[in-house]
C-alpha atoms as a PDB file:
ATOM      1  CA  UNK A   1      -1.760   7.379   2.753  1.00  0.00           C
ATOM      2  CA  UNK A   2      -2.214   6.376   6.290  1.00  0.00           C
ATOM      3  CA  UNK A   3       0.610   4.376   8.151  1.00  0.00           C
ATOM      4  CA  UNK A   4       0.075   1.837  11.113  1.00  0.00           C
ATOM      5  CA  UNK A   5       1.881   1.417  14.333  1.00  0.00           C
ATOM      6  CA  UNK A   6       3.614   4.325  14.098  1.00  0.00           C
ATOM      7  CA  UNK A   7       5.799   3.502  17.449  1.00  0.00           C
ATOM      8  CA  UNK A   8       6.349  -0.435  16.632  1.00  0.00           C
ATOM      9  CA  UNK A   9       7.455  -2.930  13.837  1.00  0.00           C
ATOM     10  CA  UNK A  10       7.267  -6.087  13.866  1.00  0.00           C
ATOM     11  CA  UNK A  11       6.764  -9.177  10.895  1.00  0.00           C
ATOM     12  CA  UNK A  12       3.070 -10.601  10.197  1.00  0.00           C
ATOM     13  CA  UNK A  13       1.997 -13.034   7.460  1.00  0.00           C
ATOM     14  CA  UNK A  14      -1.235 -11.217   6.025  1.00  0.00           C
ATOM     15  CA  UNK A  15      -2.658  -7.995   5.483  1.00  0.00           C
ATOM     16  CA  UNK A  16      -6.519  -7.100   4.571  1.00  0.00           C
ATOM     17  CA  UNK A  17      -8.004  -4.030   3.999  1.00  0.00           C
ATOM     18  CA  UNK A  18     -11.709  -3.087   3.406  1.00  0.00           C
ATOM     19  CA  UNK A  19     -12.201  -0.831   0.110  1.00  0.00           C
ATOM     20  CA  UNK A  20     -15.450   1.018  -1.725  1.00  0.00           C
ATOM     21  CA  UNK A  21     -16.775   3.728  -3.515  1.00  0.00           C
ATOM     22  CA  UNK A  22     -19.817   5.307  -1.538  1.00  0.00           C
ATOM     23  CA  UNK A  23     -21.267   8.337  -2.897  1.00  0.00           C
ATOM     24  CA  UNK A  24     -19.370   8.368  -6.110  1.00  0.00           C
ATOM     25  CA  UNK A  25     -20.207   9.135  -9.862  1.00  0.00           C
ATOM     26  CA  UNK A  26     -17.095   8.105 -11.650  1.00  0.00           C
ATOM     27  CA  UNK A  27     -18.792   9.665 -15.132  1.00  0.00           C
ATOM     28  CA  UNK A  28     -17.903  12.942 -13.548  1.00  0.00           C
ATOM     29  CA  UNK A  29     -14.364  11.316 -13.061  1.00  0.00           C
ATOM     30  CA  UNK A  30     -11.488  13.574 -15.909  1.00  0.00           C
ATOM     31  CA  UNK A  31     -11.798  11.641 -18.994  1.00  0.00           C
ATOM     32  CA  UNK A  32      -9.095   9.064 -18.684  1.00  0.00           C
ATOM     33  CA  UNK A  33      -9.163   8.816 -14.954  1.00  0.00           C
ATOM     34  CA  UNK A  34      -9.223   6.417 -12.554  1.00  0.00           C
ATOM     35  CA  UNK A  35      -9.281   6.009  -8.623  1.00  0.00           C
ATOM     36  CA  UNK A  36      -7.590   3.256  -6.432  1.00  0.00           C
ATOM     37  CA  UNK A  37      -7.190   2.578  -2.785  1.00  0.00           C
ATOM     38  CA  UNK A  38      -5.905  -0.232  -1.110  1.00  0.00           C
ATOM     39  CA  UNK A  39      -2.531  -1.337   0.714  1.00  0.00           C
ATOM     40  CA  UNK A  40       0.989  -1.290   0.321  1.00  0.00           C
ATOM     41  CA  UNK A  41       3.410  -3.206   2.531  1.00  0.00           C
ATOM     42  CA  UNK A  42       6.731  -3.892   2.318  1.00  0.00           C
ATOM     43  CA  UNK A  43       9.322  -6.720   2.396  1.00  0.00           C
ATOM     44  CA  UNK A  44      12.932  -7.437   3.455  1.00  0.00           C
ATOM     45  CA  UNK A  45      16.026  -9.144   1.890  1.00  0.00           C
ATOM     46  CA  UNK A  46      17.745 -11.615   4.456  1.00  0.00           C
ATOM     47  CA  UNK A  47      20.767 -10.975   2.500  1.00  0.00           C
ATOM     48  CA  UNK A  48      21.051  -7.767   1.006  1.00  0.00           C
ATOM     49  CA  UNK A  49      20.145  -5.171   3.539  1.00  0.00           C
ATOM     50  CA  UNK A  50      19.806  -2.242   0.733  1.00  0.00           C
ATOM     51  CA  UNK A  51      16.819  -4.638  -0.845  1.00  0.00           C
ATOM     52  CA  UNK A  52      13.190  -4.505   0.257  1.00  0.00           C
ATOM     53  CA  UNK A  53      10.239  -5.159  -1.718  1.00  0.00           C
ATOM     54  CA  UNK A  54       7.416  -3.321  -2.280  1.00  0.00           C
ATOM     55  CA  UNK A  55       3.734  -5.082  -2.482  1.00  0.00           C
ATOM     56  CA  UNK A  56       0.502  -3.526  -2.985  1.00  0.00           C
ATOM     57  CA  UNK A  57      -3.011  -4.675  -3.816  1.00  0.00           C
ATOM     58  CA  UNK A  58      -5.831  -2.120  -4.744  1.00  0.00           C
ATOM     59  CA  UNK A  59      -9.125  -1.619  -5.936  1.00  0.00           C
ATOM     60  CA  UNK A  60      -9.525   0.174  -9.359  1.00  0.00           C
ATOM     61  CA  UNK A  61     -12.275   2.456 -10.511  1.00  0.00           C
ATOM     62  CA  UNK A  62     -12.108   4.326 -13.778  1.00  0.00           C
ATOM     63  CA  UNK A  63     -14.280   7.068 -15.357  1.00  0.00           C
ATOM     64  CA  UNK A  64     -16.382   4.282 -17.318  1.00  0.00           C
ATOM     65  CA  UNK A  65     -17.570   3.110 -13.676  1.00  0.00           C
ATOM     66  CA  UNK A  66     -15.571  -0.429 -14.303  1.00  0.00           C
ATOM     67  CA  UNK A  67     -13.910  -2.290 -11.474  1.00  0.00           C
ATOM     68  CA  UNK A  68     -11.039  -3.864 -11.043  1.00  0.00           C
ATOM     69  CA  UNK A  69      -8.538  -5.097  -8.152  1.00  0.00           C
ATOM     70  CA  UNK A  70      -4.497  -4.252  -9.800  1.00  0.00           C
ATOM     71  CA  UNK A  71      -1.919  -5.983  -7.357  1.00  0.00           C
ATOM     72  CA  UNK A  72       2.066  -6.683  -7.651  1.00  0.00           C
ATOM     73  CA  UNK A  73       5.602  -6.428  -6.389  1.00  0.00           C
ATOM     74  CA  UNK A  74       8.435  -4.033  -7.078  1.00  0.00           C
ATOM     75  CA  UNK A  75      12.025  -4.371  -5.863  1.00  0.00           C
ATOM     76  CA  UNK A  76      14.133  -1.737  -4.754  1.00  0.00           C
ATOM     77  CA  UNK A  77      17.462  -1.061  -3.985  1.00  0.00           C
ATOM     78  CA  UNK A  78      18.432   2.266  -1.782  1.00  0.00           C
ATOM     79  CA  UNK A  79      21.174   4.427  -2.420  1.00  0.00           C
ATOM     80  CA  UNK A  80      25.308   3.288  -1.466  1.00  0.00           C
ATOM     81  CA  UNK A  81      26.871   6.286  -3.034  1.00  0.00           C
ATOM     82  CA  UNK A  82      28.820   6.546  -4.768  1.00  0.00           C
ATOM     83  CA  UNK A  83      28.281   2.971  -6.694  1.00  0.00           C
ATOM     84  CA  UNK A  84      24.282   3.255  -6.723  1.00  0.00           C
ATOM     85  CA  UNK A  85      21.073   5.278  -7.064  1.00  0.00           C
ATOM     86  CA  UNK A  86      18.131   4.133  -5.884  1.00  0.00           C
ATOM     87  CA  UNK A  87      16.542   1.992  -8.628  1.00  0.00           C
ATOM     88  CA  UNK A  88      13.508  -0.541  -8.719  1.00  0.00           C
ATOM     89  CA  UNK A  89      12.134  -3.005 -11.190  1.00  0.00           C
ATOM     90  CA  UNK A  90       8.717  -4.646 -11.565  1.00  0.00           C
ATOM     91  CA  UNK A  91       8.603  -8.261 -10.133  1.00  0.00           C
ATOM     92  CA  UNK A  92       5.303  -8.958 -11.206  1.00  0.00           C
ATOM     93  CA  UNK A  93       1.594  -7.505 -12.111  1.00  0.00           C
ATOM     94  CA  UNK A  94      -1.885  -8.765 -12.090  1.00  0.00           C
ATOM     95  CA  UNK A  95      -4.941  -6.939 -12.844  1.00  0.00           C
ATOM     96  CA  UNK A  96      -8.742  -8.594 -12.822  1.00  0.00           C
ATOM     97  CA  UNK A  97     -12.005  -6.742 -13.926  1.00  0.00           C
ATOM     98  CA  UNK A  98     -14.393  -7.167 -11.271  1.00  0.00           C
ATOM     99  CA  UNK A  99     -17.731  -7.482 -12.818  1.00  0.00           C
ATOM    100  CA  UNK A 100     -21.741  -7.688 -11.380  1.00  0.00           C
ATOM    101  CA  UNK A 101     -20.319  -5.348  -8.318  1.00  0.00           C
ATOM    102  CA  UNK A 102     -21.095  -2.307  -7.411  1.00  0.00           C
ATOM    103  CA  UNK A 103     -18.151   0.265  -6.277  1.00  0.00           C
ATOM    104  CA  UNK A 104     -20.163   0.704  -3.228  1.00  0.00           C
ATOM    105  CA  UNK A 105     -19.885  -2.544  -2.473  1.00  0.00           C
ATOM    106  CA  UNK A 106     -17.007  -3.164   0.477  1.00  0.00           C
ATOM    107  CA  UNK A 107     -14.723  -5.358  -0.933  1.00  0.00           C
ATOM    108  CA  UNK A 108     -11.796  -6.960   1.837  1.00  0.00           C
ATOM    109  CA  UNK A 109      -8.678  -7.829  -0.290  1.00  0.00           C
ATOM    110  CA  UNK A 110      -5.683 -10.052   1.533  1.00  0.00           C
ATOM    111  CA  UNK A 111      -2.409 -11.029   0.636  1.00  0.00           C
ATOM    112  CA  UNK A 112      -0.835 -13.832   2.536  1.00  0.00           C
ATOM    113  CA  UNK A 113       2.248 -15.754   2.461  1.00  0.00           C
ATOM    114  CA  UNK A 114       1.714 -19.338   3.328  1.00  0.00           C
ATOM    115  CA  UNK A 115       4.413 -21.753   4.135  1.00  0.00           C
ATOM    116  CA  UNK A 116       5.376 -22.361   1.005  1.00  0.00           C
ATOM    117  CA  UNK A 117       7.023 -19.316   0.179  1.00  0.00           C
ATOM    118  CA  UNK A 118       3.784 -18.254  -2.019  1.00  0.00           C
ATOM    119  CA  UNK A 119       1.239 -15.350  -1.058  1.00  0.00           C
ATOM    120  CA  UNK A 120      -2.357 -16.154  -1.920  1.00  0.00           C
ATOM    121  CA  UNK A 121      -4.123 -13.263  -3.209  1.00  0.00           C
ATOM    122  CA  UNK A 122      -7.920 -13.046  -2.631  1.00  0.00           C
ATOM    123  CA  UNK A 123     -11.293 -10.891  -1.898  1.00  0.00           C
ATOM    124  CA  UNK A 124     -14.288 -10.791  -0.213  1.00  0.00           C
ATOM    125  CA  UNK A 125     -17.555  -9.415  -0.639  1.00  0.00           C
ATOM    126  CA  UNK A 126     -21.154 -10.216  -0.043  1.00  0.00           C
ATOM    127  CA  UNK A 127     -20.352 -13.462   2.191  1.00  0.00           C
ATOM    128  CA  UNK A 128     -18.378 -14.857  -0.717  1.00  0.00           C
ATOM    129  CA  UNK A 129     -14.131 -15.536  -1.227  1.00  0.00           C
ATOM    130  CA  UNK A 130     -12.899 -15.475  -4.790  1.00  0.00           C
ATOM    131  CA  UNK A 131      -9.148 -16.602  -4.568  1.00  0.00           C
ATOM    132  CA  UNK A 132      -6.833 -14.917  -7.537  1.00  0.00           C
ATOM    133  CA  UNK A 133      -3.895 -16.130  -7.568  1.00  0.00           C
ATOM    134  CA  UNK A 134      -1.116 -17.088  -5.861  1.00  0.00           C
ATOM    135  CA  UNK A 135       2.389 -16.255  -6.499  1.00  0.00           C
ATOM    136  CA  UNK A 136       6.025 -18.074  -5.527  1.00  0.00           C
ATOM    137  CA  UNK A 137       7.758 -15.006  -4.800  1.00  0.00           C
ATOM    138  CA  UNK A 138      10.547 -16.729  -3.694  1.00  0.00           C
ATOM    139  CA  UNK A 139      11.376 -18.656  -6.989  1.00  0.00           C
ATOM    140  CA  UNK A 140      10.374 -14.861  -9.350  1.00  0.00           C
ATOM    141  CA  UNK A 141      13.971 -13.473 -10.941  1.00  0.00           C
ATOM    142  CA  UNK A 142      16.800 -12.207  -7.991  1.00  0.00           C
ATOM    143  CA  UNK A 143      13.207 -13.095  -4.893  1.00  0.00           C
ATOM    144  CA  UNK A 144      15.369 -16.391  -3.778  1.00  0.00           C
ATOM    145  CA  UNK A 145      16.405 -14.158  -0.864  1.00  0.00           C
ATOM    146  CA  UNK A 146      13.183 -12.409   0.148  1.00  0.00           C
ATOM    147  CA  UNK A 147      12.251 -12.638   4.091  1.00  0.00           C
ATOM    148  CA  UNK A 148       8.790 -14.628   3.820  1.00  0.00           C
ATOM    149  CA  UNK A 149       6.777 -12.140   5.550  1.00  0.00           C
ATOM    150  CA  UNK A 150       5.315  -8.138   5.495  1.00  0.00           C
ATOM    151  CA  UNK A 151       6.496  -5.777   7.910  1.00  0.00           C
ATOM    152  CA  UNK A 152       4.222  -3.642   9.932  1.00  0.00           C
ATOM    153  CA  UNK A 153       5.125  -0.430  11.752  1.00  0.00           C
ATOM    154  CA  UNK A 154       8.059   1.542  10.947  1.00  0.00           C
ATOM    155  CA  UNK A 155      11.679   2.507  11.498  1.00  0.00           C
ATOM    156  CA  UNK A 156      13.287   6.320  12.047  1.00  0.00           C
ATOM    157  CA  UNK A 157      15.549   7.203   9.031  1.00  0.00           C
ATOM    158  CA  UNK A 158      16.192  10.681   9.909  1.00  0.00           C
ATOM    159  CA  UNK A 159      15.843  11.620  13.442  1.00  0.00           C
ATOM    160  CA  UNK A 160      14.559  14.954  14.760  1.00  0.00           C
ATOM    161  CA  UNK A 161      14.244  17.727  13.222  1.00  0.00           C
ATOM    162  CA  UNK A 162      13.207  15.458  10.586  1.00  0.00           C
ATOM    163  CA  UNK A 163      11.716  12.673  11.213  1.00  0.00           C
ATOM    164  CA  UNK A 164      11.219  10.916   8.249  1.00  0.00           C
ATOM    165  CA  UNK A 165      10.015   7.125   9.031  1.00  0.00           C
ATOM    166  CA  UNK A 166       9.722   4.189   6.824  1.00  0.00           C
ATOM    167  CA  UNK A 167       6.093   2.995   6.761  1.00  0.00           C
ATOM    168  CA  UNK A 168       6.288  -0.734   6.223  1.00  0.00           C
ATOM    169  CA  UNK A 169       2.205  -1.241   6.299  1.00  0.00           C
ATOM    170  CA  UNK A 170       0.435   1.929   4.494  1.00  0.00           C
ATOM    171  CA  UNK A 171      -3.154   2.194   3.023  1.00  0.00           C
ATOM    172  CA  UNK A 172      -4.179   4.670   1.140  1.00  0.00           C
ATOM    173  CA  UNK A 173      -6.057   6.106  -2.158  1.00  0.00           C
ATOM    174  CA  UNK A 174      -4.203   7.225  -5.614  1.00  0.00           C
ATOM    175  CA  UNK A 175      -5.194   8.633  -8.711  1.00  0.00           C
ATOM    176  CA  UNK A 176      -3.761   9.302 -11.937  1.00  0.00           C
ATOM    177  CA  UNK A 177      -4.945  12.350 -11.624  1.00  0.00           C
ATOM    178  CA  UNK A 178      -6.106  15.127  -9.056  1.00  0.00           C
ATOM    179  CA  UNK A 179     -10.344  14.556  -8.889  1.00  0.00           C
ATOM    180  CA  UNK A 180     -11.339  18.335  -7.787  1.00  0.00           C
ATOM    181  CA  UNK A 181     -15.096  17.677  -7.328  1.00  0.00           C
ATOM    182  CA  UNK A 182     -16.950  16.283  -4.316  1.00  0.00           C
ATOM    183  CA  UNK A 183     -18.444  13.564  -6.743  1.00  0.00           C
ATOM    184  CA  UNK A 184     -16.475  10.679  -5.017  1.00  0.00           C
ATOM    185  CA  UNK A 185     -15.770   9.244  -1.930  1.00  0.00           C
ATOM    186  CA  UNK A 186     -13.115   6.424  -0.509  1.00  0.00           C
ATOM    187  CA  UNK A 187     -13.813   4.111   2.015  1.00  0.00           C
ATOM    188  CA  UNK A 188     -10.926   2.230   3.666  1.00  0.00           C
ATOM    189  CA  UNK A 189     -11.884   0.120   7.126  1.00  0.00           C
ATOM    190  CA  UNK A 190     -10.712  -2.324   9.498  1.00  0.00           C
ATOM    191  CA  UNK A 191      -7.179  -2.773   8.458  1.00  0.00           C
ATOM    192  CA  UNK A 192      -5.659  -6.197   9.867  1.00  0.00           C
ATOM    193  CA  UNK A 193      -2.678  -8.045  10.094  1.00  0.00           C
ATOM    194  CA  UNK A 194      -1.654 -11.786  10.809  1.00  0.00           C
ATOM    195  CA  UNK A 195       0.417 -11.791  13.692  1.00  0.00           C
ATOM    196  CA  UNK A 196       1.809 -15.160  15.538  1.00  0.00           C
ATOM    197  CA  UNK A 197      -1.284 -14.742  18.160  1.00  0.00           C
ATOM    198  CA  UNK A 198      -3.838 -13.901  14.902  1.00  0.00           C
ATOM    199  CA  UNK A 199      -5.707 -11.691  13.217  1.00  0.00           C
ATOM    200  CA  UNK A 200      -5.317  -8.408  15.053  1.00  0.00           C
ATOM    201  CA  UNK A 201      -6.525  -4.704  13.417  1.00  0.00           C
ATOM    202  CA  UNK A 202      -4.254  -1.645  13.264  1.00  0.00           C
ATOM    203  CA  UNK A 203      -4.698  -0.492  16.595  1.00  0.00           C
ATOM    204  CA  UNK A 204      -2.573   2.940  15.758  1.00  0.00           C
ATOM    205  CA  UNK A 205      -2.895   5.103  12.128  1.00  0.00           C
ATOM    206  CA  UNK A 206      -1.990   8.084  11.372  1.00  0.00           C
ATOM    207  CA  UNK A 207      -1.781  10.116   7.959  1.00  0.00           C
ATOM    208  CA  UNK A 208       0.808  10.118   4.994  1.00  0.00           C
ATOM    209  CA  UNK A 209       0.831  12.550   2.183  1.00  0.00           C
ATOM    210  CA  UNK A 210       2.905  10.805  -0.814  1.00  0.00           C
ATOM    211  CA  UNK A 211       5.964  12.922  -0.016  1.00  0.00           C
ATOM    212  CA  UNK A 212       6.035  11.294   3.423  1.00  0.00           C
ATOM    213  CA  UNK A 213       5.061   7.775   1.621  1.00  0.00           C
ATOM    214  CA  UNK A 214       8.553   6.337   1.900  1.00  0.00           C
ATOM    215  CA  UNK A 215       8.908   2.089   1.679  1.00  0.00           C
ATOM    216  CA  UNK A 216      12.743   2.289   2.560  1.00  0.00           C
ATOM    217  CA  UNK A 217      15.464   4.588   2.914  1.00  0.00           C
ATOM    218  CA  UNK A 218      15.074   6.387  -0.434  1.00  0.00           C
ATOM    219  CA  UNK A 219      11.866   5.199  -2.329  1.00  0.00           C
ATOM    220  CA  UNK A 220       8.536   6.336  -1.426  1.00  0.00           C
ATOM    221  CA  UNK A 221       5.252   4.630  -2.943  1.00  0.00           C
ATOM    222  CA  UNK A 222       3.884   8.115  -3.448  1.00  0.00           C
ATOM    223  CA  UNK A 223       6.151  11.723  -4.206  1.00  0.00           C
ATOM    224  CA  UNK A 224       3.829  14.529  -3.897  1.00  0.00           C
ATOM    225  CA  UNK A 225       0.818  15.617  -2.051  1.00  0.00           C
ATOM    226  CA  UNK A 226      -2.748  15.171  -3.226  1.00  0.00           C
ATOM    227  CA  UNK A 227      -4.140  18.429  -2.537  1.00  0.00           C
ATOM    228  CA  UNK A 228      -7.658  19.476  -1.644  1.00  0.00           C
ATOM    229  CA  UNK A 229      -8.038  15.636  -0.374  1.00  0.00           C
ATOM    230  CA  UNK A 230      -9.426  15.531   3.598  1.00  0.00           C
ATOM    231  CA  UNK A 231     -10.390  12.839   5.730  1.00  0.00           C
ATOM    232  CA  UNK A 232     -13.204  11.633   8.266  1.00  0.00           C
ATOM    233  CA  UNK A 233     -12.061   9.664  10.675  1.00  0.00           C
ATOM    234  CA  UNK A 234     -12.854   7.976  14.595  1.00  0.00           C
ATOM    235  CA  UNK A 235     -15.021  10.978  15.910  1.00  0.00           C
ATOM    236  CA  UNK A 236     -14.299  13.248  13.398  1.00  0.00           C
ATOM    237  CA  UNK A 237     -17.540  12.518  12.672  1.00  0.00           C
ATOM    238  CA  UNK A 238     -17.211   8.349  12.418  1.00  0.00           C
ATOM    239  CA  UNK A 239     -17.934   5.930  14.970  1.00  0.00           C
ATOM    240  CA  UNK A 240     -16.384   3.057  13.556  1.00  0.00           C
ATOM    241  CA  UNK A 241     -12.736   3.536  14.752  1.00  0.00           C
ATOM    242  CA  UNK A 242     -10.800   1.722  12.407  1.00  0.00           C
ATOM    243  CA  UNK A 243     -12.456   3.219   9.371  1.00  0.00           C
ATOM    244  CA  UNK A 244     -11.302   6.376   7.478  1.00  0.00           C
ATOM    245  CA  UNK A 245     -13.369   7.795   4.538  1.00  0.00           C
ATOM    246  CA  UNK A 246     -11.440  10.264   2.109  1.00  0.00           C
ATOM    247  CA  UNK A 247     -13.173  12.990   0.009  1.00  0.00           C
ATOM    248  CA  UNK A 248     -12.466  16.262  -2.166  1.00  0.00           C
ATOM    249  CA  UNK A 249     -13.811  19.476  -0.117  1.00  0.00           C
ATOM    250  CA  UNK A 250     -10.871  21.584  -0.863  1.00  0.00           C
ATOM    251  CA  UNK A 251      -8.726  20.948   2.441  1.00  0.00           C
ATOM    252  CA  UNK A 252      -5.593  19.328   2.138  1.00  0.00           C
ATOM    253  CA  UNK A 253      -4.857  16.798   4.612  1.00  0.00           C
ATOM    254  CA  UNK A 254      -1.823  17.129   7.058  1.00  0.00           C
ATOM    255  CA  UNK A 255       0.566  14.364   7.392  1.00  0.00           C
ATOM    256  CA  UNK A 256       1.219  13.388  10.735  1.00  0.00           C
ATOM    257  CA  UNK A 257      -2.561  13.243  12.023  1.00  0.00           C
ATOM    258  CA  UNK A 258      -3.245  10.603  14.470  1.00  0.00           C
ATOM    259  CA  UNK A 259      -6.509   9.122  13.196  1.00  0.00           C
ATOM    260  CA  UNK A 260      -7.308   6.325  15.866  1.00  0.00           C
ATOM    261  CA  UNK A 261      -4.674   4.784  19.021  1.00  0.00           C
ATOM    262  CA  UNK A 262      -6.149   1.603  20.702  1.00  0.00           C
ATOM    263  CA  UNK A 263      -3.986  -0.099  23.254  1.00  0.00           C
ATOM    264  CA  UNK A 264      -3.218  -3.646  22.123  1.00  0.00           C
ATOM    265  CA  UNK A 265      -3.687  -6.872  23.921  1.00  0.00           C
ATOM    266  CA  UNK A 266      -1.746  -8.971  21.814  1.00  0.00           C
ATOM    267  CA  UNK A 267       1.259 -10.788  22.563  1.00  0.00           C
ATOM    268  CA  UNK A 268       3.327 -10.238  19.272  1.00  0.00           C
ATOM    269  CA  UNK A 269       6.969  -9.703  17.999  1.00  0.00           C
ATOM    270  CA  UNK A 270       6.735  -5.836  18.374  1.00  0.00           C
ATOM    271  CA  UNK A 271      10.143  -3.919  18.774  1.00  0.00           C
ATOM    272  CA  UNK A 272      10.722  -0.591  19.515  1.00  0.00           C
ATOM    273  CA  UNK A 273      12.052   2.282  17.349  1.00  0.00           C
ATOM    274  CA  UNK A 274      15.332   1.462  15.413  1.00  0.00           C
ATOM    275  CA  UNK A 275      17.587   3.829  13.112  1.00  0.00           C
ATOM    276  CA  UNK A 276      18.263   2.449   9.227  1.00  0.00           C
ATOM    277  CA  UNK A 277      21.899   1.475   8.339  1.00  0.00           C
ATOM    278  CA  UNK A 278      22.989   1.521   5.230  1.00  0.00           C
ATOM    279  CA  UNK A 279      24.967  -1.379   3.956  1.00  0.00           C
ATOM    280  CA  UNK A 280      27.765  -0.139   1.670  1.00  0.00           C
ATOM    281  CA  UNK A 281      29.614  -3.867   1.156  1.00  0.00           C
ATOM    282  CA  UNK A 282      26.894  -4.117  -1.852  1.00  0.00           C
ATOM    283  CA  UNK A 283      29.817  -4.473  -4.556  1.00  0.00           C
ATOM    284  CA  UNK A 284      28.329  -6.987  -6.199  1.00  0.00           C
ATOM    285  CA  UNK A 285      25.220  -5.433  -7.366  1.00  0.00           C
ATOM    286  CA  UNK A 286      22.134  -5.993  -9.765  1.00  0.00           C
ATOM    287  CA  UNK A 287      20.955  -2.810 -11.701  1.00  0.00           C
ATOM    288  CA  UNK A 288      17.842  -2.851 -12.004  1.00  0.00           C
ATOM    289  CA  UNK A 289      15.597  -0.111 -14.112  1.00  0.00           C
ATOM    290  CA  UNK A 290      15.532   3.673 -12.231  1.00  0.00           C
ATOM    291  CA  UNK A 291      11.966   3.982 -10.041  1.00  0.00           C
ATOM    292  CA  UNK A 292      10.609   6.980 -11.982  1.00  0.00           C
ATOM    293  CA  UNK A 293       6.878   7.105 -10.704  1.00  0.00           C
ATOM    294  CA  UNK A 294       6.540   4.319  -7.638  1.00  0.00           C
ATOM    295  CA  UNK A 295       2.919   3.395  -6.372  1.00  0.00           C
ATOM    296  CA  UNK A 296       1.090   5.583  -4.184  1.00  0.00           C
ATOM    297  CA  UNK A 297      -1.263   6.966  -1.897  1.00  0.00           C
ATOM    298  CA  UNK A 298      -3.140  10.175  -1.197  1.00  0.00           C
ATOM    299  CA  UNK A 299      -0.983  11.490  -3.815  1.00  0.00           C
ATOM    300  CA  UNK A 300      -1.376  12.086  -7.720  1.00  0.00           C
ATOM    301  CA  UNK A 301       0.867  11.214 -10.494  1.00  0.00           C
ATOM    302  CA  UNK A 302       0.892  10.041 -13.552  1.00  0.00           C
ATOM    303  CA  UNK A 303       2.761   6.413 -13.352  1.00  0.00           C
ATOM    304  CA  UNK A 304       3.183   2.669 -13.482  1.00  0.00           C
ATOM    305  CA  UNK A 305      -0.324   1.684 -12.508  1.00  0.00           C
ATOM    306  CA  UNK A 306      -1.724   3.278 -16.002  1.00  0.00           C
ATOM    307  CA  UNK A 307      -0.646  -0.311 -16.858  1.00  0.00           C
ATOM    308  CA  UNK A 308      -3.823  -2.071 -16.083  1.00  0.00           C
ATOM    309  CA  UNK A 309      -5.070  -0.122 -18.677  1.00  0.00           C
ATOM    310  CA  UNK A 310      -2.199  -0.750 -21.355  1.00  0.00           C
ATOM    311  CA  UNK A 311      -2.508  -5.016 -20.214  1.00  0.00           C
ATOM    312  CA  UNK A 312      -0.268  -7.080 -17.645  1.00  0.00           C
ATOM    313  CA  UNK A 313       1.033 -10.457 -17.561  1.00  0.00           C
ATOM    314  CA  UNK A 314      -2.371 -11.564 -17.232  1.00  0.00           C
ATOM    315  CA  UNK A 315      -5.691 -10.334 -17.061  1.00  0.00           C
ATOM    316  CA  UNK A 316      -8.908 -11.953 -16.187  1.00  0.00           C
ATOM    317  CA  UNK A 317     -12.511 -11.643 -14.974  1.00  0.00           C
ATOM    318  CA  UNK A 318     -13.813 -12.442 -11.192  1.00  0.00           C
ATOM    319  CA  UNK A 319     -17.723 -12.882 -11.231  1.00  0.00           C
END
């Protein structure tokens, strides 16, 4: 996973990410495995300060070489002990088969909200837009409250010695299951977000293994570390610094690498570091199903996202 703006947060109304397979041969993929990369961003409650929500929007490839892009929201709710775990329940999911594409295509996916309370969901590829779909969050079961916007940067949990941050914009790659051959490759660029002043790319990244992954105080859209995973990155060899390309060579990548720091130009609604409080007035509360296996990135388990295999609340074909 890789985290943006690791010093700031602020609220934007899009993200976009740039996503392919280069140099991969997803026959020599485990039988039953897939590969995804994309972004995950997170939401806020304007009235329930222990509820964020969790978006993320990926690009698929499984060991047939098919293609698709698997997006949705979860809920959460962090821990007020000693009346609730941490729990989170599915919102909604949406999977597409992408077909007459190559994986080593570059594919941009975006999620926006527009002023409706809805985000639009599209891609981009080859000079053309497909839109697919677009969702009103705000009227989905116990959403009425949700904060129209993404976050971006992040926000100190545990100070130091710790220093465990939540990561409100990540990107990243998952799979169901470790890939330990140098038969693939993941190629995540130009990361953007919508601020007030425009589009503006991540101008600060640095890495995430899934146990570092966290969304809010207690739930993390990964849990473990995808070993044997490593990086390029800006001059390490790349030249293109907002691009990272991931890989199997045996090497585990550290959390806590800087991968690119640009100074900014834009005027924007940055503020600086803040420490979580927990809200424990929650009395009132709405139990929602315990978060076994969350969404993730440069991580592996086993977990939800096996679903756009199994079939979603809808499923359809982008040409």
């Amino acid at each position: 996973m890789i985290a943006d703006d690791l010093s700031l947060r602020e609220t934007v109304n899009a993200t976009e990410v740039t996503v392919s397979f280069p140099s991969t041969q997803p026959e020599l993929f485990p039988p039953g495995c897939w590969l995804g990369a994309g972004m995950f961003v997170q939401a806020q409650d304007h009235m329930f300060r222990n509820v964020d929500y969790g978006f993320y929007m990926m690009l698929v490839l499984d060991a047939s070489g098919r293609l698709f892009v698997d997006l949705g929201l979860h809920q959460t709710e962090e821990e007020t002990a000693p009346l609730q775990y941490p729990m989170s329940s599915l919102v909604y999911s949406y999977t597409w088969q992408i077909s007459g594409i190559s994986g080593s295509t570059p594919i941009t996916l975006l999620q926006y909200w527009n002023s409706d309370g809805f985000v639009d969901y599209s891609l981009s590829f080859s000079g053309k837009t497909e839109t697919l779909t677009s969702v009103n969050v705000t009227n989905m079961p116990n959403c009425q409250n949700i904060i129209p916007k993404f976050y971006a940067g992040n926000v100190v949990i545990d100070p130091f010695p710790f220093s465990r941050y939540i990561n409100y914009f990540q990107f990243g790659i998952i799979s169901n299951q470790p890939i330990t051959n140098s038969h693939w490759q993941v190629d995540l660029k130009e990361p953007k977000m919508l601020r007030q002043t425009g589009w503006a790319l991540v101008d600060k990244a640095w890495s995430l293994q899934g146990d570092h992954s966290y969304l809010d105080h207690d739930l993390m859209w990964g849990g473990t570390t995808y070993p044997g995973v490593e990086a390029q990155y800006y001059e390490h060899p790349l030249q293109n610094p907002y691009e990272i390309i991931f890989s199997y060579n045996n090497k585990t990548m550290a959390s806590g690498k800087v991968l690119w720091d640009f100074p900014s130009n834009d005027n924007n609604t940055e503020v600086s570091f803040a420490s979580e409080s927990q809200d424990v007035t929650m009395l009132a509360r709405r139990f929602l199903l315990i978060l076994l296996t969350a969404l993730g990135a440069t991580l592996v388990l086993p977990f939800l996202l096996a679903k756009w295999i199994k079939g979603k609340n809808k499923r359809a074909k982008a040409a």
